[in-house]
Protein backbone atom coordinates (compact mmCIF):
# COMPACT_ATOMS: atom_id res chain seq x y z
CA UNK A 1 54.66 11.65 58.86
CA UNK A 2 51.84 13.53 57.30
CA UNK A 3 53.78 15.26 54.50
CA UNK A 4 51.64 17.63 52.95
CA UNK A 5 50.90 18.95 56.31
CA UNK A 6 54.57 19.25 57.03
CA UNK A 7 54.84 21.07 53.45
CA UNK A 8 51.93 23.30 54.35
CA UNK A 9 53.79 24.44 57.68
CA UNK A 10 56.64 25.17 55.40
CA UNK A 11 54.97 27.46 53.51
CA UNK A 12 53.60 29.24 56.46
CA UNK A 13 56.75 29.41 57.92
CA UNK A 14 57.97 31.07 54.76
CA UNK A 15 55.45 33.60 54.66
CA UNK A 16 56.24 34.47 58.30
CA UNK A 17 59.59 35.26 57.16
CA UNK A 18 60.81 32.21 59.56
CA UNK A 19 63.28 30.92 56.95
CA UNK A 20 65.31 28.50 58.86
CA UNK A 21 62.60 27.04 60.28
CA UNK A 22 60.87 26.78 56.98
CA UNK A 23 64.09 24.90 55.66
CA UNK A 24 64.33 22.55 57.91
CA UNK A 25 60.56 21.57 57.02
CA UNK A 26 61.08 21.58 53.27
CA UNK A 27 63.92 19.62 53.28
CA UNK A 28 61.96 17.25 55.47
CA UNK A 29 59.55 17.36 52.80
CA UNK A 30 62.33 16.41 49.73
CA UNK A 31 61.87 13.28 47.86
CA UNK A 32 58.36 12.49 49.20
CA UNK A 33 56.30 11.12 46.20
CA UNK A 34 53.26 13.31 47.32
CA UNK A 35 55.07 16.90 46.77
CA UNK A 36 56.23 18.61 44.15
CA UNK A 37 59.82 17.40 44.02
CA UNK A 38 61.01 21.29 41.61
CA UNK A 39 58.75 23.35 44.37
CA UNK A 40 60.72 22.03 47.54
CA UNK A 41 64.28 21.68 45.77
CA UNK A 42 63.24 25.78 44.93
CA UNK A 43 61.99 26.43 48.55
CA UNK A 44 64.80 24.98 50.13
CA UNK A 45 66.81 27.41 48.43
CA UNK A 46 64.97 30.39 48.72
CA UNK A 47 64.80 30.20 52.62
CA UNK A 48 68.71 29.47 53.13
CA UNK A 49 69.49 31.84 50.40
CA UNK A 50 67.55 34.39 52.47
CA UNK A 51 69.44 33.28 55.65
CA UNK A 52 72.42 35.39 56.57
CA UNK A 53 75.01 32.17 57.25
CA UNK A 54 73.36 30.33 54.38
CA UNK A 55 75.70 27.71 52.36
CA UNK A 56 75.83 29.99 48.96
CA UNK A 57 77.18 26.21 48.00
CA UNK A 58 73.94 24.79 48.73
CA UNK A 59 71.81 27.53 48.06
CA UNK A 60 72.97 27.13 44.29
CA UNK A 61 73.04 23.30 44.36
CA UNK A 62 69.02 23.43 45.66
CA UNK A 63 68.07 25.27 42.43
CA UNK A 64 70.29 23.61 40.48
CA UNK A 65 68.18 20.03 41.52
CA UNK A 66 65.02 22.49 41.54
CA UNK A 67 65.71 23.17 37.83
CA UNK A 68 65.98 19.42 36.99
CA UNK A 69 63.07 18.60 38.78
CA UNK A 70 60.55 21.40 37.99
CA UNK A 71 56.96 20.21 36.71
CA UNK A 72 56.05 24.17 36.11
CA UNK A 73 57.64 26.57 33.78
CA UNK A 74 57.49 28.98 36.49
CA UNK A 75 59.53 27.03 39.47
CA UNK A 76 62.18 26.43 36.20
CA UNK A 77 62.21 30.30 35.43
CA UNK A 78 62.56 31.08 38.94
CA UNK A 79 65.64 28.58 39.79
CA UNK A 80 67.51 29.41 36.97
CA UNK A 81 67.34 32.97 37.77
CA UNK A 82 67.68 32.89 41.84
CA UNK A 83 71.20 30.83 40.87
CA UNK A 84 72.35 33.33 38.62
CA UNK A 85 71.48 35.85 41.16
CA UNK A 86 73.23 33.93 43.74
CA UNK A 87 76.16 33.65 41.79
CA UNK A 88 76.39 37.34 40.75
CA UNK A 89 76.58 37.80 43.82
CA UNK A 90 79.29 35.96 44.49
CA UNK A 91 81.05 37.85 41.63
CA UNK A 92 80.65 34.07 39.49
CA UNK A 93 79.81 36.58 36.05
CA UNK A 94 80.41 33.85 33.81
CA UNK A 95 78.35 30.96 35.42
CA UNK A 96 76.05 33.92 36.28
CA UNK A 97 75.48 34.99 32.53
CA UNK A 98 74.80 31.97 31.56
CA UNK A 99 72.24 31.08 33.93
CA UNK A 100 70.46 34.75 33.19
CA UNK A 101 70.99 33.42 29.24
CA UNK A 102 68.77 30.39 30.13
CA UNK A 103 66.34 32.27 32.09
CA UNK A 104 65.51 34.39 28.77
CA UNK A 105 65.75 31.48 26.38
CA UNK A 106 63.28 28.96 28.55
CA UNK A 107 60.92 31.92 29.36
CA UNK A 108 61.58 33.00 25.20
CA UNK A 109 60.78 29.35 24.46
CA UNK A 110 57.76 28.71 26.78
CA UNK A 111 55.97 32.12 26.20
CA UNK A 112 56.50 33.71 29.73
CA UNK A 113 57.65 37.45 29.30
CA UNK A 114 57.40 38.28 32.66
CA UNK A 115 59.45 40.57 35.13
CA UNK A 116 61.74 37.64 35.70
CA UNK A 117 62.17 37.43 31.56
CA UNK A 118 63.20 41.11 31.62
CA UNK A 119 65.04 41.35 34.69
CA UNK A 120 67.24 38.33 32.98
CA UNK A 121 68.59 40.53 29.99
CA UNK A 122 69.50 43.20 32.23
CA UNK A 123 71.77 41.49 34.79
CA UNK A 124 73.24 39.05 31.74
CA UNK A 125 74.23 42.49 30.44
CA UNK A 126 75.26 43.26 33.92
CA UNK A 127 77.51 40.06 34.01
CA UNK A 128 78.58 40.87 30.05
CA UNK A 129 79.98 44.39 31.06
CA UNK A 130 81.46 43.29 34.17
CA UNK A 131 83.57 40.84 31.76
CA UNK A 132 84.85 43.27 29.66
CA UNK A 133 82.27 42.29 26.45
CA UNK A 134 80.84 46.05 26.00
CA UNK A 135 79.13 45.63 23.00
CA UNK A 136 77.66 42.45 23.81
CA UNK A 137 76.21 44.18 26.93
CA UNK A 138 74.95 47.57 24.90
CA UNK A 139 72.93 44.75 22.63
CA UNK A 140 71.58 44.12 25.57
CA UNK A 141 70.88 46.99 27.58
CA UNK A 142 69.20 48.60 24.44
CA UNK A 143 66.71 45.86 24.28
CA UNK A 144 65.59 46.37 27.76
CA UNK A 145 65.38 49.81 27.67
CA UNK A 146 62.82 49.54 24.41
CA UNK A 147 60.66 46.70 26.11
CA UNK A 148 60.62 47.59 30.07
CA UNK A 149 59.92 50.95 31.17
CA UNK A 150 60.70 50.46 35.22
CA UNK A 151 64.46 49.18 33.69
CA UNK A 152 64.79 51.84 30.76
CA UNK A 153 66.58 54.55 33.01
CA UNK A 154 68.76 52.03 34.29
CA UNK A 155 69.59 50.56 31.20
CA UNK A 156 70.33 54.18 29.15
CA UNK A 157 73.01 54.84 32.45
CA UNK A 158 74.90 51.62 31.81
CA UNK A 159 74.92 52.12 27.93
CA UNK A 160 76.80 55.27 28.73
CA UNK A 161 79.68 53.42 30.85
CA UNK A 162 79.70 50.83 27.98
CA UNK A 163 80.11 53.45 24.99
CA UNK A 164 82.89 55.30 27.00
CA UNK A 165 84.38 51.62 27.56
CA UNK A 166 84.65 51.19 23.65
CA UNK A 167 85.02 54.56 22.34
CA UNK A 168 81.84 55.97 21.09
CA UNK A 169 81.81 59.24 22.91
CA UNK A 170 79.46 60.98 21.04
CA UNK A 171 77.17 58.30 20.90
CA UNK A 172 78.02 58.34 24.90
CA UNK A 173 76.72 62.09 25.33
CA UNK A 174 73.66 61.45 23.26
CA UNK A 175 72.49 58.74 25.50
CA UNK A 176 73.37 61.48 28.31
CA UNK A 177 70.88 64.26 26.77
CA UNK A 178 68.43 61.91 27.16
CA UNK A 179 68.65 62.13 30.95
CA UNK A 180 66.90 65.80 30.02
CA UNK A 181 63.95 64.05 29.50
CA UNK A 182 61.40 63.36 32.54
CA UNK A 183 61.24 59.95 33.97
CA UNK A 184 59.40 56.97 33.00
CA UNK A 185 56.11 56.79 34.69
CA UNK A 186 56.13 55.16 37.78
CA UNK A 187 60.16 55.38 38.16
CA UNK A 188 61.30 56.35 41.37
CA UNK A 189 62.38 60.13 41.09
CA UNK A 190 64.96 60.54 43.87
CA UNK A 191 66.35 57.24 41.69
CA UNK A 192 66.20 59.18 38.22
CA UNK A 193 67.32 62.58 39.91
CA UNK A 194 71.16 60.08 41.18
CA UNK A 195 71.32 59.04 37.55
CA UNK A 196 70.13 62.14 36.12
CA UNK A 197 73.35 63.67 38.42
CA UNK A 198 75.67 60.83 36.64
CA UNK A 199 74.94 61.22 33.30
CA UNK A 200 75.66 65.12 33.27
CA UNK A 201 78.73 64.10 35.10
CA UNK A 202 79.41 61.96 32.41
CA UNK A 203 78.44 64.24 29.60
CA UNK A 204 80.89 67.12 30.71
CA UNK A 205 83.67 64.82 31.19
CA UNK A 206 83.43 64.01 28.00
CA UNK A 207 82.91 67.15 25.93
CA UNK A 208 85.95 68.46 28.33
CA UNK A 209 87.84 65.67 26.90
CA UNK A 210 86.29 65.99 23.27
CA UNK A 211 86.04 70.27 22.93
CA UNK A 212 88.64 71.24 24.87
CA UNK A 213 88.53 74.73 23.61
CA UNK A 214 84.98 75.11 23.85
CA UNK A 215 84.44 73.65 27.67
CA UNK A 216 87.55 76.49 28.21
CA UNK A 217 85.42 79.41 26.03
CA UNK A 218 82.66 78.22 28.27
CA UNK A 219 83.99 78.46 31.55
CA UNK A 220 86.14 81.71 30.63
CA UNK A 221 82.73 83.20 29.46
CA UNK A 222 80.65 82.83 33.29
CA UNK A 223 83.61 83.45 34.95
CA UNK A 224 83.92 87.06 33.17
């Protein structure tokens, strides 16, 4: 078997979006001494992780070997962060944060912020929140919001739902007058108008809940 040609097919077939065929060919490829052991343990599990009836099982066991095996920085990045991703989804938070808490500490370690780097600290706060640890996730969520401009709006929303979670409500409406401002550059605006709509929906809840009296002055005054 020519191997590298076999591995080059699997690429192809990976850019034509023909995953289990691609699959099939990198697995066909696995353990050959002439490819890269990491890059075919990661491709493997990209292409059934993109497959609707693909093993979620296997999908995390492939970048779990891919991760052992990687000769690059960026096929370990990418494997720890597809299995967190994977298991996220799966609603696995805990094995899920902690994979997300290697991504940023290998990519901290080796020099790579990249969009993978930043896209780790937001869904370990994700996974943090989702677990009940607000204040571990706010840590979180402010950091991204200071360093990553396509994540900041997204960030600010979820600080909200985490300040209401422990109690800071005016800290909570602060973070939802800063919805007033316009959106990052480059942000999707029918995005920022939905959370723009939440975070005034969150604001008046809370002053209603906080200033009773004035929310009922208010409304008394434009309904006279």
């Amino acid at each position: 078997m020519d191997v590298m040609s076999t591995y080059e097919q699997a690429l192809h077939a990976e850019r034509k979006e023909r995953f289990d065929e691609a699959y099939t060919l990198f697995l066909a490829c696995a353990g050959h001494p002439d490819c890269d052991t990491g890059e075919v343990f990661f491709h493997s599990g990209w292409c059934l992780e993109q497959l609707p009836h693909g093993d979620r099982n296997e999908v995390v066991r492939l970048y779990h070997k891919a991760i052992l095996a990687a000769a690059t920085p960026s096929c370990k990045m990418n494997s720890l962060f597809r299995a967190g991703w994977v298991l996220m989804q799966e609603k696995e938070h805990a094995k899920a944060a902690d994979l997300f808490r290697q991504t940023i500490e290998y990519c901290a370690f080796v020099g790579m912020e990249t969009e993978t780097y930043h896209q780790a600290m937001f869904w370990y706060a994700v996974c943090l929140e989702v677990r009940s640890w607000y204040l571990d996730a706010l840590k979180w969520y402010r950091c991204v919001e200071s360093l990553v401009s396509s994540l900041n709006p997204e960030s600010r929303y979820r600080q909200i739902i985490c300040l209401n979670q422990v109690g800071l409500y005016e800290e909570a409406i602060n973070v939802c007058h800063s919805f007033e401002r316009p959106p990052p550059t480059g942000f999707n605006s029918g995005r920022y108008g939905e959370l723009q709509s939440l975070a005034r929906h969150e604001r008046d809840l809370l002053r209603a809940c906080l200033h009773p009296a004035m929310m009922k002055g208010a409304a008394s005054h434009v309904g006279g």
